[in-house]
Protein backbone atom coordinates (compact mmCIF):
# COMPACT_ATOMS: atom_id res chain seq x y z
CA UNK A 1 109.68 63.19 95.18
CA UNK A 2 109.23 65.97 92.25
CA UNK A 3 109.51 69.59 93.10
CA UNK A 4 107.30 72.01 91.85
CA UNK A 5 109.63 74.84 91.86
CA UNK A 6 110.89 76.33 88.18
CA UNK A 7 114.62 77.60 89.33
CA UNK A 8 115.25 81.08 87.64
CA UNK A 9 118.09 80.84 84.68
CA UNK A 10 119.62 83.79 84.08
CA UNK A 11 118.15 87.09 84.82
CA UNK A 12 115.69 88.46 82.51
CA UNK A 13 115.59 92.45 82.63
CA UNK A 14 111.67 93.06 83.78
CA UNK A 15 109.58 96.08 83.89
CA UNK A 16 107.67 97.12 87.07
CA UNK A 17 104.58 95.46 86.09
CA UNK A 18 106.52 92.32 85.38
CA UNK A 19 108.32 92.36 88.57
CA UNK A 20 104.66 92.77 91.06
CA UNK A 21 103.56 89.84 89.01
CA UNK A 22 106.46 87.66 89.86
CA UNK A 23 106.16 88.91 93.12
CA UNK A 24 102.17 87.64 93.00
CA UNK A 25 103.10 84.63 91.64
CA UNK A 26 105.74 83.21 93.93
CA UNK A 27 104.47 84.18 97.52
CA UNK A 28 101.60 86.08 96.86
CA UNK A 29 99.31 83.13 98.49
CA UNK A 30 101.75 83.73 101.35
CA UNK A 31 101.70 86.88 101.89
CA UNK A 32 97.92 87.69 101.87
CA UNK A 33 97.23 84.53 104.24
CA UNK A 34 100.28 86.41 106.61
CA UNK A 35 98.36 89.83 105.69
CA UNK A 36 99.28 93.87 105.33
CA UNK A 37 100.32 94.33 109.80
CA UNK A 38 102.76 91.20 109.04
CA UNK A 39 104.10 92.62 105.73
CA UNK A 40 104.89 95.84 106.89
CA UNK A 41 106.61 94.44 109.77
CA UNK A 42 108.44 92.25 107.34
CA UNK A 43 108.97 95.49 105.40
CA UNK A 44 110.32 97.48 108.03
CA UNK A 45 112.82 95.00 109.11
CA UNK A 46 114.13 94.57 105.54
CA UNK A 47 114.55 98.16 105.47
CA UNK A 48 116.70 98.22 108.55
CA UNK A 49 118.92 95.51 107.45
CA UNK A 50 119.29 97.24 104.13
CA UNK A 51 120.47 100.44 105.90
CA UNK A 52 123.07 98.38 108.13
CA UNK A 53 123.97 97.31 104.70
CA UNK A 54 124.73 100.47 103.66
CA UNK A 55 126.65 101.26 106.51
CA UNK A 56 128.57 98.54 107.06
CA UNK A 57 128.24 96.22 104.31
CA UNK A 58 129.55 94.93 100.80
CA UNK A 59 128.27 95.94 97.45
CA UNK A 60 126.48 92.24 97.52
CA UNK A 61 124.96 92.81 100.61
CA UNK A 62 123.21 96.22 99.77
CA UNK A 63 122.30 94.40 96.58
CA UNK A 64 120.38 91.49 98.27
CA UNK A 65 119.05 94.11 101.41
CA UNK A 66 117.80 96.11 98.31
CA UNK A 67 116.26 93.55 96.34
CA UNK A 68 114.37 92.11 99.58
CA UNK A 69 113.05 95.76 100.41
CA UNK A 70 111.46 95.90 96.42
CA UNK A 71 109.75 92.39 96.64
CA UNK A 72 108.17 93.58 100.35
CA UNK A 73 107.09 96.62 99.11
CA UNK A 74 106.01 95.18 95.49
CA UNK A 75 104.08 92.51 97.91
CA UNK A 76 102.28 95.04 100.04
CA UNK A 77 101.15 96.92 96.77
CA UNK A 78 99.59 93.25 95.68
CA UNK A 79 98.11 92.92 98.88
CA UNK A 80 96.78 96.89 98.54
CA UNK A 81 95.72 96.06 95.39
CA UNK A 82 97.66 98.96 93.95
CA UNK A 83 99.28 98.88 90.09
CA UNK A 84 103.05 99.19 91.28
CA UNK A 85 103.30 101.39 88.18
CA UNK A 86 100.77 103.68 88.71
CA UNK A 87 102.25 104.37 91.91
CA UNK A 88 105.52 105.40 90.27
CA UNK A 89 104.06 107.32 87.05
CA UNK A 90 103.57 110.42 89.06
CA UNK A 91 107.48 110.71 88.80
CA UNK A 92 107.72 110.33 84.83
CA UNK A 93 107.39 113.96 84.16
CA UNK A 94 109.79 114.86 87.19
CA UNK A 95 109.48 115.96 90.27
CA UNK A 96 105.85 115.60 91.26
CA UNK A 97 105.73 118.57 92.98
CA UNK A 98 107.91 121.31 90.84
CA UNK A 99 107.96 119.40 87.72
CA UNK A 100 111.39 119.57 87.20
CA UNK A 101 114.04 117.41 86.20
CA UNK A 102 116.49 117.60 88.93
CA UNK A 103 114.31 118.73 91.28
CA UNK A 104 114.17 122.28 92.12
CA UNK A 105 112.36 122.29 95.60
């Protein structure tokens, strides 16, 4: 029996873009046949993990609670059909609503 999976070698340092691809490409079938009410369920409960992570767990825990809230949330933007990046530019300049870097509000 032959797998079709390609395991990951080390980890490659990606931009946002790069990351909502990888995203696409490894359960973005998946998702979209599950759809956006299951995703942000799926979302939601990642998020609560990854907060009783950061109450009452390791460093490695938050890290993999973290990482499973980013590839929800980079999946829902896929299934949006929203540029992960775009969503984030509004924050290059600073805070989108002072402009200021910290944030003055």
């Amino acid at each position: 029996m032959t797998s079709h999976a390609t395991p990951m070698s080390t980890p490659t340092p990606m931009t946002i873009g790069g990351v909502q691809r990888a995203i696409d490409a490894i359960y973005g079938e998946r998702d979209r046949e599950r759809g956006i009410p299951a995703t942000i369920a799926w979302l939601t409960e990642e998020l609560g993990e990854l907060a009783q992570a950061v109450r009452k767990g390791t460093v490695d825990e938050q890290v993999h609670e973290l990482g499973d809230v980013l590839a929800w949330t980079f999946s829902l933007a896929n299934q949006l059909g929203i540029d992960a990046e775009a969503a984030v530019a509004r924050y290059a300049e600073g805070c989108p609503r002072c402009g200021h870097v910290p944030c003055d509000c």
